[in-house]
ModelCIF file with pLDDT and N, C-alpha, C, O atoms, coordinates in Angstrom:
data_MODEL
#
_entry.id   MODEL 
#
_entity.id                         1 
_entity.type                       polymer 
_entity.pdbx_number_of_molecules   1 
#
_entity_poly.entity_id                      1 
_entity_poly.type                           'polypeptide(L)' 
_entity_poly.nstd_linkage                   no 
_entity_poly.nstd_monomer                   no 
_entity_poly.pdbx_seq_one_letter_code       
;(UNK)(UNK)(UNK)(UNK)(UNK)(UNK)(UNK)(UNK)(UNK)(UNK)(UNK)(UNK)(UNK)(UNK)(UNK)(UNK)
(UNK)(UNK)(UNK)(UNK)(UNK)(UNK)(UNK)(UNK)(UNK)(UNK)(UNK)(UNK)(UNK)(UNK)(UNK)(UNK)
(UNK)(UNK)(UNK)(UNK)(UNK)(UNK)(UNK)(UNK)(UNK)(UNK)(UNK)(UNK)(UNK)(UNK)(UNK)
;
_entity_poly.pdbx_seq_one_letter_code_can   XXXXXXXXXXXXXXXXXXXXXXXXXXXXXXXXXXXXXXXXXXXXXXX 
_entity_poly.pdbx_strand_id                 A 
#
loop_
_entity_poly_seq.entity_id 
_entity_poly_seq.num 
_entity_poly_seq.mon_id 
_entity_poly_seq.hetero 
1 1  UNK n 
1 2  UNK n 
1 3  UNK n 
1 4  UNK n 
1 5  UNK n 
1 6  UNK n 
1 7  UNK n 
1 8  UNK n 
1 9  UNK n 
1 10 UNK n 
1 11 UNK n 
1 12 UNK n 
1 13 UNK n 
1 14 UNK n 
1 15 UNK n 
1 16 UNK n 
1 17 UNK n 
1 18 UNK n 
1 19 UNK n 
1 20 UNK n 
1 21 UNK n 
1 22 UNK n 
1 23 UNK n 
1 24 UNK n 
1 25 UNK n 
1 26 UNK n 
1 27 UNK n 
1 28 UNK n 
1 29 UNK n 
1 30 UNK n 
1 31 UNK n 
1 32 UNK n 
1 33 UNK n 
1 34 UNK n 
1 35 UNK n 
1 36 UNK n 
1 37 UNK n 
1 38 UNK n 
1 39 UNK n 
1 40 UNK n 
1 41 UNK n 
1 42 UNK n 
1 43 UNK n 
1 44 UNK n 
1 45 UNK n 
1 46 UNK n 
1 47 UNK n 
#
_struct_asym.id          A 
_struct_asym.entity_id   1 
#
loop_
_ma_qa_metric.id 
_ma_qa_metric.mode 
_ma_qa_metric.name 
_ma_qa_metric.software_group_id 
_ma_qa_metric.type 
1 global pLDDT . pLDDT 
2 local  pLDDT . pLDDT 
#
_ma_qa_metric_global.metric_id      1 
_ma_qa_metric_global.metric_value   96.57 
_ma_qa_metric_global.model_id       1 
_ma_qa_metric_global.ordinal_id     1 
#
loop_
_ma_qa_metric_local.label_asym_id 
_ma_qa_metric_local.label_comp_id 
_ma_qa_metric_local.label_seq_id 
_ma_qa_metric_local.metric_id 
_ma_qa_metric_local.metric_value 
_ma_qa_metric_local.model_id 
_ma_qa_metric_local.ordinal_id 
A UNK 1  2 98.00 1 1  
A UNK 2  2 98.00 1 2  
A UNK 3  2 98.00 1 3  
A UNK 4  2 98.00 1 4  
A UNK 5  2 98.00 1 5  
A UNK 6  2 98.00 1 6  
A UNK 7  2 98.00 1 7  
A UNK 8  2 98.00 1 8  
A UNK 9  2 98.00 1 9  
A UNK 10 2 98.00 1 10 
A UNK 11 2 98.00 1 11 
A UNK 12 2 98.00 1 12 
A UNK 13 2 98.00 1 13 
A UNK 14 2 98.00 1 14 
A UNK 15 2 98.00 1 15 
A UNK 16 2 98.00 1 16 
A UNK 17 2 98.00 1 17 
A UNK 18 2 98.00 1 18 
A UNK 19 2 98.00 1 19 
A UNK 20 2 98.00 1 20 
A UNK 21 2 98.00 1 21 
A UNK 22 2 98.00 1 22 
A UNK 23 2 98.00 1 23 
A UNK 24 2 98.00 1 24 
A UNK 25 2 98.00 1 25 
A UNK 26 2 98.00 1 26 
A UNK 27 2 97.00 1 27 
A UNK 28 2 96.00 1 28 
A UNK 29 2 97.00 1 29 
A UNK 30 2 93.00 1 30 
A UNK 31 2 93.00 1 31 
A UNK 32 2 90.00 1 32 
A UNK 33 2 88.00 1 33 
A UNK 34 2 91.00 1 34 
A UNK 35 2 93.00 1 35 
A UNK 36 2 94.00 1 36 
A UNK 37 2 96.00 1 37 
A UNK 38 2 97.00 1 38 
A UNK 39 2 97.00 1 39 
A UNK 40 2 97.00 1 40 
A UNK 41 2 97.00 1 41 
A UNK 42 2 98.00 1 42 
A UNK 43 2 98.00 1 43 
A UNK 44 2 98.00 1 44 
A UNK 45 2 96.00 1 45 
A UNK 46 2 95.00 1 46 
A UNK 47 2 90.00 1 47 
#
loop_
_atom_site.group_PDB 
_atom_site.id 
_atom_site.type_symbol 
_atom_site.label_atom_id 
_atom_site.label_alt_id 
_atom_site.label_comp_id 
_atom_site.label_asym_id 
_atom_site.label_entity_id 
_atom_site.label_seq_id 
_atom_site.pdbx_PDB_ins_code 
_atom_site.Cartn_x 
_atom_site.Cartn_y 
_atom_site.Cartn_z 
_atom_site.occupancy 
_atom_site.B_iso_or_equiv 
_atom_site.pdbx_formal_charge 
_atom_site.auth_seq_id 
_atom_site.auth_comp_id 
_atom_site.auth_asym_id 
_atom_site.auth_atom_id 
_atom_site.pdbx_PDB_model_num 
ATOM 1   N N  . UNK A 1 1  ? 109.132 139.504 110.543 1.00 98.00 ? 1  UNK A N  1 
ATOM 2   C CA . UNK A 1 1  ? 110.136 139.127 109.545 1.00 98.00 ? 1  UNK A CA 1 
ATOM 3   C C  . UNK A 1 1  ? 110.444 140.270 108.590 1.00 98.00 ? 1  UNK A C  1 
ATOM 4   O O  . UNK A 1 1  ? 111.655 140.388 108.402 1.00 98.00 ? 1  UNK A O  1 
ATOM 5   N N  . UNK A 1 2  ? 109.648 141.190 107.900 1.00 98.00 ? 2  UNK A N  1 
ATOM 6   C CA . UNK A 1 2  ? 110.213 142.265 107.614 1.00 98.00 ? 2  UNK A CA 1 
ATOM 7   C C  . UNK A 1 2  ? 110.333 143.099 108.134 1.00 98.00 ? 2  UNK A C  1 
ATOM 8   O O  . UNK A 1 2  ? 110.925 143.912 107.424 1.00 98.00 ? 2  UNK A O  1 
ATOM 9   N N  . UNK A 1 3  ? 110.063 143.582 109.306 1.00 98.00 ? 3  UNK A N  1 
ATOM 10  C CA . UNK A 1 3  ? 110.803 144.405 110.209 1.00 98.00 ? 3  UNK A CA 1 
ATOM 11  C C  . UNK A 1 3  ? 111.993 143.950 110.244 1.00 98.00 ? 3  UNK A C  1 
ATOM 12  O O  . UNK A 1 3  ? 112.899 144.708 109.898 1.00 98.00 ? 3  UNK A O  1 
ATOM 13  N N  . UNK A 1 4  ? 112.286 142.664 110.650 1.00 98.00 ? 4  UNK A N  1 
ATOM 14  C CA . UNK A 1 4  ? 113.878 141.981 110.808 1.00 98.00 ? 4  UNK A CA 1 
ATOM 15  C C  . UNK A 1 4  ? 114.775 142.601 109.120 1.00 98.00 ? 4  UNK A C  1 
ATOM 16  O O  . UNK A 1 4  ? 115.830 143.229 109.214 1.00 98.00 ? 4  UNK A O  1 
ATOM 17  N N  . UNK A 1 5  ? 114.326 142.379 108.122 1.00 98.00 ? 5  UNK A N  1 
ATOM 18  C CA . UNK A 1 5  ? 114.273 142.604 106.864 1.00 98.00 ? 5  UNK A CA 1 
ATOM 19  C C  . UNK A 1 5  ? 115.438 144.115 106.723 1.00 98.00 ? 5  UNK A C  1 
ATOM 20  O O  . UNK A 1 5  ? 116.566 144.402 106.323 1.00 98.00 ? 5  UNK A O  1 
ATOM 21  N N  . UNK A 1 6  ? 114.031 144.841 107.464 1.00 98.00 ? 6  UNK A N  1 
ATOM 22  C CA . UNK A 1 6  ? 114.536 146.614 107.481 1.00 98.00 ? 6  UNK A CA 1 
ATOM 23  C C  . UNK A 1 6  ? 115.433 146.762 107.856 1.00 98.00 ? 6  UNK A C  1 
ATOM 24  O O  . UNK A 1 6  ? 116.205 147.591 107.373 1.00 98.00 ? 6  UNK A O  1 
ATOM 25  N N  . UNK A 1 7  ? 115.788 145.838 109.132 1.00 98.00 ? 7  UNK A N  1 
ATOM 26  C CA . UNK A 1 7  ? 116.797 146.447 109.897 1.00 98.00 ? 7  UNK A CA 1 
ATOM 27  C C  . UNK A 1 7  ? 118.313 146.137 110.015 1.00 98.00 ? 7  UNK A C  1 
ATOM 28  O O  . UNK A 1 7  ? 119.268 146.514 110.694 1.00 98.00 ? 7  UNK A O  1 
ATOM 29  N N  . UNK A 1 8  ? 118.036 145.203 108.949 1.00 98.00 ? 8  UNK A N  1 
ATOM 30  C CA . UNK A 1 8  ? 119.438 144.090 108.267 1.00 98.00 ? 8  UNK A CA 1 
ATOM 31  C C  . UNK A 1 8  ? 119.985 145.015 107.324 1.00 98.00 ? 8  UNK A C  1 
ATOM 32  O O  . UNK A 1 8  ? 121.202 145.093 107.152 1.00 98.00 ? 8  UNK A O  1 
ATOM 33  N N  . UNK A 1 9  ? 118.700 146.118 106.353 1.00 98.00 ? 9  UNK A N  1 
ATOM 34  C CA . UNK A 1 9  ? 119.077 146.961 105.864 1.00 98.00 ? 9  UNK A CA 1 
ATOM 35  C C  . UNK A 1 9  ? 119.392 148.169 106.334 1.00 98.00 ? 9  UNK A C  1 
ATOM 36  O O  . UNK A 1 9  ? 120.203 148.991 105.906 1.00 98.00 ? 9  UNK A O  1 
ATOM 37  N N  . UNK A 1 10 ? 118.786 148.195 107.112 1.00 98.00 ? 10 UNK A N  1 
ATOM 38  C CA . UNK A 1 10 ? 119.969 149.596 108.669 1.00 98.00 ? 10 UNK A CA 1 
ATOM 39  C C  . UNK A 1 10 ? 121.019 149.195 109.255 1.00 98.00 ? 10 UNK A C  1 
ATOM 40  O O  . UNK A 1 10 ? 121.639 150.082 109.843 1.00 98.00 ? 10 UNK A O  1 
ATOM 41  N N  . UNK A 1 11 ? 121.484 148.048 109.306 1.00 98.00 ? 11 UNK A N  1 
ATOM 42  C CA . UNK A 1 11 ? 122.229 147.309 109.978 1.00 98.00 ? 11 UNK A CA 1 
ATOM 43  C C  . UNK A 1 11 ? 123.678 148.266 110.160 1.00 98.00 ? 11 UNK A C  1 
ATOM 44  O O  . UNK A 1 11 ? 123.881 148.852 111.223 1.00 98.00 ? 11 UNK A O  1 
ATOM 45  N N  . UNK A 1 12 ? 124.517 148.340 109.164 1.00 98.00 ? 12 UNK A N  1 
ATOM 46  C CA . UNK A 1 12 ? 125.738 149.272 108.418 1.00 98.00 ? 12 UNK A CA 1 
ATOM 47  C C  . UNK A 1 12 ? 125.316 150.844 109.270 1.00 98.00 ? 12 UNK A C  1 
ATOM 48  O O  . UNK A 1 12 ? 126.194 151.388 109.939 1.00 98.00 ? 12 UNK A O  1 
ATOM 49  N N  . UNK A 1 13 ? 124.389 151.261 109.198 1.00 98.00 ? 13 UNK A N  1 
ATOM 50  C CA . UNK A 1 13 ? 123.923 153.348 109.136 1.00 98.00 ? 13 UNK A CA 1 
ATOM 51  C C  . UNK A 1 13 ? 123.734 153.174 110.707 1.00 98.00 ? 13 UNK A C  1 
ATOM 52  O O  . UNK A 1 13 ? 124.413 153.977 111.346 1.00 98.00 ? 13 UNK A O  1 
ATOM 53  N N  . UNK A 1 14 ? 122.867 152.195 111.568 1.00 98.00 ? 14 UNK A N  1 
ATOM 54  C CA . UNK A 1 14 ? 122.453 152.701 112.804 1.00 98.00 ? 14 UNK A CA 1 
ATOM 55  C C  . UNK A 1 14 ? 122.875 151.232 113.954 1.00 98.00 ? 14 UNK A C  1 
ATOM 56  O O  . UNK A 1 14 ? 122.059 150.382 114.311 1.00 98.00 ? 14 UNK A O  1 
ATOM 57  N N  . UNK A 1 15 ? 124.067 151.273 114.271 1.00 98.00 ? 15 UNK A N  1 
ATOM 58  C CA . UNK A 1 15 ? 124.459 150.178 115.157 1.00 98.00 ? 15 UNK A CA 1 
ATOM 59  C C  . UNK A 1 15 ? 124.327 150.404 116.742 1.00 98.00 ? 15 UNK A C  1 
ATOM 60  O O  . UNK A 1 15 ? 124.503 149.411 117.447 1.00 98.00 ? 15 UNK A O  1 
ATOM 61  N N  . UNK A 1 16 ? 124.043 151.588 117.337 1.00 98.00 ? 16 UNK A N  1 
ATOM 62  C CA . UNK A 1 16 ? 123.031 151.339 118.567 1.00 98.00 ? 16 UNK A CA 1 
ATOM 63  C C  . UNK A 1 16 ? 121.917 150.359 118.317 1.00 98.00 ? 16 UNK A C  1 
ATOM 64  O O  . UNK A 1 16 ? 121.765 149.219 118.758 1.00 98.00 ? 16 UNK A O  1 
ATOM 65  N N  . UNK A 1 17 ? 120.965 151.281 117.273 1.00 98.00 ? 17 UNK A N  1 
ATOM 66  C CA . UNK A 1 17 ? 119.692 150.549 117.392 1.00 98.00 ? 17 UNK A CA 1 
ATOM 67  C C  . UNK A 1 17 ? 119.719 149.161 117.030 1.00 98.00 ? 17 UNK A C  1 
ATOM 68  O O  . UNK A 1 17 ? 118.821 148.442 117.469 1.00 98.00 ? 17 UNK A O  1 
ATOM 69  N N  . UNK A 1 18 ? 120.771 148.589 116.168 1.00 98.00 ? 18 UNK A N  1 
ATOM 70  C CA . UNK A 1 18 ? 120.828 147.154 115.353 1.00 98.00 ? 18 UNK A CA 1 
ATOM 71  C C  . UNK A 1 18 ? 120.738 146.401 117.164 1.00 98.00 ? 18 UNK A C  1 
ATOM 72  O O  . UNK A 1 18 ? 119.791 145.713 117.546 1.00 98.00 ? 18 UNK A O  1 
ATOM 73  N N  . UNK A 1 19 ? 121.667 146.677 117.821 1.00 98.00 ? 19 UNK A N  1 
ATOM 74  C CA . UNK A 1 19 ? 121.924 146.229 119.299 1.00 98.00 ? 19 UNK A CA 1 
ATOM 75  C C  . UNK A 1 19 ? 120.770 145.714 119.810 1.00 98.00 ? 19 UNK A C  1 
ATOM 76  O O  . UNK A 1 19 ? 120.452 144.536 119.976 1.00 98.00 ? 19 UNK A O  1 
ATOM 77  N N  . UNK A 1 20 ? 120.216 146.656 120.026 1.00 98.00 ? 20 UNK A N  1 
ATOM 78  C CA . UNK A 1 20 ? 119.051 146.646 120.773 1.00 98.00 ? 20 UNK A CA 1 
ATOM 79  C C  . UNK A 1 20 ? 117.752 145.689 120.036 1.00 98.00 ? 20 UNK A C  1 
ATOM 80  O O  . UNK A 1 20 ? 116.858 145.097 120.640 1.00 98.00 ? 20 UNK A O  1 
ATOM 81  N N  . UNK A 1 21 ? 117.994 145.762 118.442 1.00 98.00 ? 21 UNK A N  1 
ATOM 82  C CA . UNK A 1 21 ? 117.118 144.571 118.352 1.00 98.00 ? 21 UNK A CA 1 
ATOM 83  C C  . UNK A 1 21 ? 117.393 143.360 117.861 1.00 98.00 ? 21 UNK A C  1 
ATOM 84  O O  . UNK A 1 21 ? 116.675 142.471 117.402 1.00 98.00 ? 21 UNK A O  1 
ATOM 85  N N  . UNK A 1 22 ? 118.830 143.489 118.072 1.00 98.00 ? 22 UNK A N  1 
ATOM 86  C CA . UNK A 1 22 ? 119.468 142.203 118.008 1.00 98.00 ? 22 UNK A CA 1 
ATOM 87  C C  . UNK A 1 22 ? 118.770 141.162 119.504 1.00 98.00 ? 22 UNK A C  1 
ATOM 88  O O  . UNK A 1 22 ? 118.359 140.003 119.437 1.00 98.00 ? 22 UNK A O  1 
ATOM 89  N N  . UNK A 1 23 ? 118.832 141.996 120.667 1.00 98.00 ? 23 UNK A N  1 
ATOM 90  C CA . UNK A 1 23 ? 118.223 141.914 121.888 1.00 98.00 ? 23 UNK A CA 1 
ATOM 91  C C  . UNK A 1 23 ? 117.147 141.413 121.793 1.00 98.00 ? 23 UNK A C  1 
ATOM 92  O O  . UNK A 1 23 ? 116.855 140.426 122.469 1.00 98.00 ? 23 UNK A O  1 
ATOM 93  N N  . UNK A 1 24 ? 116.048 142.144 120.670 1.00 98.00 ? 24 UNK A N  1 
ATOM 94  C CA . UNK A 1 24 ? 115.018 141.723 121.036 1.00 98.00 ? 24 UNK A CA 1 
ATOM 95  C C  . UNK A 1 24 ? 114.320 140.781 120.274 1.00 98.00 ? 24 UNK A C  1 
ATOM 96  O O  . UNK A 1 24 ? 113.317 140.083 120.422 1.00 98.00 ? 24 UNK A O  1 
ATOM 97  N N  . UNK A 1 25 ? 115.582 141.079 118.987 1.00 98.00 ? 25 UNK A N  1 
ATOM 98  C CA . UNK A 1 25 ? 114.867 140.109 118.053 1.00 98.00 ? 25 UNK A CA 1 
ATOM 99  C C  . UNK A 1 25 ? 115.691 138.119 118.717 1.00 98.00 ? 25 UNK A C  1 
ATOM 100 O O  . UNK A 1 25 ? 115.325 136.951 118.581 1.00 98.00 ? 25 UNK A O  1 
ATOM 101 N N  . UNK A 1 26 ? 116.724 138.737 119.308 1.00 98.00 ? 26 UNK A N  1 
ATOM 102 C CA . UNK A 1 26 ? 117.572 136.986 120.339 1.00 98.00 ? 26 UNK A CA 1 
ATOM 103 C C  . UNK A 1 26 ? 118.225 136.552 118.948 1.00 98.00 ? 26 UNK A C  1 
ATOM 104 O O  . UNK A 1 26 ? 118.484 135.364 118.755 1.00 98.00 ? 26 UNK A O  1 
ATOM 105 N N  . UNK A 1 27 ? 118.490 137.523 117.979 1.00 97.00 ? 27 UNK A N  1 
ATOM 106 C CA . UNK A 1 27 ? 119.172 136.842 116.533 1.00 97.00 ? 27 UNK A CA 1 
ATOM 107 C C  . UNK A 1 27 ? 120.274 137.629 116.496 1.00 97.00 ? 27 UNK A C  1 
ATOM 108 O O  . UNK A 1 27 ? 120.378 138.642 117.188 1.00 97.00 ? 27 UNK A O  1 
ATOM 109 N N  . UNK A 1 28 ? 121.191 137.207 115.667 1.00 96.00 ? 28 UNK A N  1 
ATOM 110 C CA . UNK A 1 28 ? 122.605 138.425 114.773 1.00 96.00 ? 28 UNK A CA 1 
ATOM 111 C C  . UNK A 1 28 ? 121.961 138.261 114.033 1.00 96.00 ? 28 UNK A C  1 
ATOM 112 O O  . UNK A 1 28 ? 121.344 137.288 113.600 1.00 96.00 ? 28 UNK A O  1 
ATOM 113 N N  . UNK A 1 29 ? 122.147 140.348 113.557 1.00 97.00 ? 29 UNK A N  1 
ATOM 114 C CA . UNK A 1 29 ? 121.739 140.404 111.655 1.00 97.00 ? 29 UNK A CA 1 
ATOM 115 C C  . UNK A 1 29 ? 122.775 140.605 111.308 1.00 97.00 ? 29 UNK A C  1 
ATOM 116 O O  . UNK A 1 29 ? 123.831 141.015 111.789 1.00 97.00 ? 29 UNK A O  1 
ATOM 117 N N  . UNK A 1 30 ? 122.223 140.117 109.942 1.00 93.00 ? 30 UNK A N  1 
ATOM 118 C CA . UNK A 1 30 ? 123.431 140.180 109.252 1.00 93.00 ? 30 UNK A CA 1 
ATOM 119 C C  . UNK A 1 30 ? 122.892 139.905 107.720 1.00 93.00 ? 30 UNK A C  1 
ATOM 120 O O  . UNK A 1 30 ? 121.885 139.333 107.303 1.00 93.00 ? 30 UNK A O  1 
ATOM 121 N N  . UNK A 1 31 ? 124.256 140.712 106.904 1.00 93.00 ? 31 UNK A N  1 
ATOM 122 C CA . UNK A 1 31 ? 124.042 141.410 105.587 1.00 93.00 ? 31 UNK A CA 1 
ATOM 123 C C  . UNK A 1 31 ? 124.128 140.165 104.601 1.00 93.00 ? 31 UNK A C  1 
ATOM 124 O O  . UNK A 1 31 ? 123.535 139.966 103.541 1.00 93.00 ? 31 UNK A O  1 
ATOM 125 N N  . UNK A 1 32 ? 125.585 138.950 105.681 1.00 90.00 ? 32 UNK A N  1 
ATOM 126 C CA . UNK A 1 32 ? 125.528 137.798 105.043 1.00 90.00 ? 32 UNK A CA 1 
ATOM 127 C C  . UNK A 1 32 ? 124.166 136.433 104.729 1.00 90.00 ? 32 UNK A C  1 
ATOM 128 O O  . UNK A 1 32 ? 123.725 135.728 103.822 1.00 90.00 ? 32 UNK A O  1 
ATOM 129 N N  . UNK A 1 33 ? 123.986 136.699 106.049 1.00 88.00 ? 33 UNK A N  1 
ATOM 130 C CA . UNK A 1 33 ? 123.049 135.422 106.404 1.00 88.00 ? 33 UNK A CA 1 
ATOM 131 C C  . UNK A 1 33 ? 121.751 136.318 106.445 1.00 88.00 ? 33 UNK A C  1 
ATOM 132 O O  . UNK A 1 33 ? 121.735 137.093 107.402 1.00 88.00 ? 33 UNK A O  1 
ATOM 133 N N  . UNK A 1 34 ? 120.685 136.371 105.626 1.00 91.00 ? 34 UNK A N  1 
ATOM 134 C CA . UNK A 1 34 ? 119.546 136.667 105.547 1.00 91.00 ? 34 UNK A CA 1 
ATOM 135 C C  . UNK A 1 34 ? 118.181 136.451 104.815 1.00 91.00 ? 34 UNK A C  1 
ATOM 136 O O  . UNK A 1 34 ? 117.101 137.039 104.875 1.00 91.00 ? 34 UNK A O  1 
ATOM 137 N N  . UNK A 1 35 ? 118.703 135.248 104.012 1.00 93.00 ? 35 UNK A N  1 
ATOM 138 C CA . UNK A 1 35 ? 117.742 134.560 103.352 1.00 93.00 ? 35 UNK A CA 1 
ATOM 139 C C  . UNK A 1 35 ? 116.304 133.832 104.356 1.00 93.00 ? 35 UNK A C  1 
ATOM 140 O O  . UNK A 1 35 ? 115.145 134.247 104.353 1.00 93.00 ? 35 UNK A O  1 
ATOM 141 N N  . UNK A 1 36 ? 116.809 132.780 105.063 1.00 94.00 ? 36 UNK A N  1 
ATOM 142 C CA . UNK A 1 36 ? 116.607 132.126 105.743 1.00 94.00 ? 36 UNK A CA 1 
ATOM 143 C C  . UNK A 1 36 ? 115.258 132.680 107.071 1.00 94.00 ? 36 UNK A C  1 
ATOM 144 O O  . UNK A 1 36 ? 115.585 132.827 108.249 1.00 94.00 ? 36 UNK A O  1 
ATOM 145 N N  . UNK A 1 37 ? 113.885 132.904 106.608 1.00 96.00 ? 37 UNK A N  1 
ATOM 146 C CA . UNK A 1 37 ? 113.353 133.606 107.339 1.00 96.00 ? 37 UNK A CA 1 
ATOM 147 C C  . UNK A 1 37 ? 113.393 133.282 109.111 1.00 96.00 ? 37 UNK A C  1 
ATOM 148 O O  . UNK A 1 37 ? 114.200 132.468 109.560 1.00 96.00 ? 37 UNK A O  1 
ATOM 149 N N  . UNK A 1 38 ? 112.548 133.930 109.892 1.00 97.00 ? 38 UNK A N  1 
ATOM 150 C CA . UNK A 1 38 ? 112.626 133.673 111.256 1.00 97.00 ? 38 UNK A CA 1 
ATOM 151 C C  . UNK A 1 38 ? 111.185 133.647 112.137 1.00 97.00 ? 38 UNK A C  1 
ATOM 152 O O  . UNK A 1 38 ? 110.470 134.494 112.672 1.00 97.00 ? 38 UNK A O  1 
ATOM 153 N N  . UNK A 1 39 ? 111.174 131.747 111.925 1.00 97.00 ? 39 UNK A N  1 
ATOM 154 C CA . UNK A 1 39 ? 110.231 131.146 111.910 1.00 97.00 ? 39 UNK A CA 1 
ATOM 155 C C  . UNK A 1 39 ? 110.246 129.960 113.282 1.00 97.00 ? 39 UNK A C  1 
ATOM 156 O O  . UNK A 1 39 ? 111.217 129.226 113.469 1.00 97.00 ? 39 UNK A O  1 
ATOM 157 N N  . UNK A 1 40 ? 109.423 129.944 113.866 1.00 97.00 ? 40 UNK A N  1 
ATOM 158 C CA . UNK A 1 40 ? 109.356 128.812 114.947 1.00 97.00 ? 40 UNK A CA 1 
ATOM 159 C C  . UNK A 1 40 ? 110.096 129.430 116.296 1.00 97.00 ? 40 UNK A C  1 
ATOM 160 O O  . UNK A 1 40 ? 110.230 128.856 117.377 1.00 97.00 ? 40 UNK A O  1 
ATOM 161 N N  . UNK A 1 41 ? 110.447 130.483 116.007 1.00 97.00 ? 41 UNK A N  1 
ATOM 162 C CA . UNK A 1 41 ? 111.629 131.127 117.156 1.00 97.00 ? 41 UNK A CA 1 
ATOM 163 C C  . UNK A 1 41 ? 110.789 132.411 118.280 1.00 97.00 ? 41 UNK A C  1 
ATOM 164 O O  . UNK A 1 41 ? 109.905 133.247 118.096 1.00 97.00 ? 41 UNK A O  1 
ATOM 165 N N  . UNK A 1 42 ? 111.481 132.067 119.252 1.00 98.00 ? 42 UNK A N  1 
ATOM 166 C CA . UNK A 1 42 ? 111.021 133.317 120.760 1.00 98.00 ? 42 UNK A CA 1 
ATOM 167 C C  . UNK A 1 42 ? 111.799 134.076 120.709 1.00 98.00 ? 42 UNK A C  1 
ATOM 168 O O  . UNK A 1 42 ? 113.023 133.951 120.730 1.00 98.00 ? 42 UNK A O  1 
ATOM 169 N N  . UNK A 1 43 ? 110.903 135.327 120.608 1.00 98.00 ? 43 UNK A N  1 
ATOM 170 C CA . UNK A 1 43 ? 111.550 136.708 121.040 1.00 98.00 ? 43 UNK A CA 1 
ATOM 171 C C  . UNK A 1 43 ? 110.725 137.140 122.565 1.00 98.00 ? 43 UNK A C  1 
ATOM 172 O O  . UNK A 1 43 ? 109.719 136.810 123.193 1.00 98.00 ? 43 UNK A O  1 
ATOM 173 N N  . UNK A 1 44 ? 112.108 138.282 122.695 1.00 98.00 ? 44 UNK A N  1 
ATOM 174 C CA . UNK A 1 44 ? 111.811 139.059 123.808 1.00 98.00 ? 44 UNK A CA 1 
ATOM 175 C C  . UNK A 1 44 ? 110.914 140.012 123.835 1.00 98.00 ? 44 UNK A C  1 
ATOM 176 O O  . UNK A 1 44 ? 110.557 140.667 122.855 1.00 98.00 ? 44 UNK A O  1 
ATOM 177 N N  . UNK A 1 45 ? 110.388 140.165 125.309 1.00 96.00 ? 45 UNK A N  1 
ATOM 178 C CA . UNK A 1 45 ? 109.421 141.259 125.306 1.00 96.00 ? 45 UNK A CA 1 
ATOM 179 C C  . UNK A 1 45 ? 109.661 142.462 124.401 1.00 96.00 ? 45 UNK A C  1 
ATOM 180 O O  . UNK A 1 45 ? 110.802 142.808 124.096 1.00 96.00 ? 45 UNK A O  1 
ATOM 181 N N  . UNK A 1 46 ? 109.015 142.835 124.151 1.00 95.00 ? 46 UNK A N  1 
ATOM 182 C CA . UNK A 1 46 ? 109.332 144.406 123.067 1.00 95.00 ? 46 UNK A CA 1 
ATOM 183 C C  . UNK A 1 46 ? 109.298 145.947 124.468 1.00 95.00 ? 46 UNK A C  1 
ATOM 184 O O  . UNK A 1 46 ? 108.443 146.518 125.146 1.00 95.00 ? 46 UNK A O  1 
ATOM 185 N N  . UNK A 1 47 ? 110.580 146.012 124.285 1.00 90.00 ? 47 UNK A N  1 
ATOM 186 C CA . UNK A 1 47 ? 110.871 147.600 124.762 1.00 90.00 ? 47 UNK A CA 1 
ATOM 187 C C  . UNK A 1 47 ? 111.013 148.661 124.001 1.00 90.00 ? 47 UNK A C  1 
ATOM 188 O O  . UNK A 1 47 ? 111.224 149.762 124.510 1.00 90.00 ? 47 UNK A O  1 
#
């Protein structure tokens, strides 16, 4: 969840990488919707 955190705050600077863990995180980040932690949910293998 703060990794997810970081990368909501990279989100804007590095949009390859947002991609890819949009992938892995199986979520959209986003600058709007980010209160709401990420809890009870499956992610993908980590590449």
């Amino acid at each position: 969840n703060l990794f997810r955190l970081l990368m909501i705050w990279l989100s804007p600077i590095m949009p390859d990488l947002i991609s890819r863990t949009e992938n892995f995180l199986k979520i959209k980040l986003s600058l709007k919707k980010y209160k709401n932690p990420l809890i009870n949910h499956k992610i993908s293998i980590f590449n």
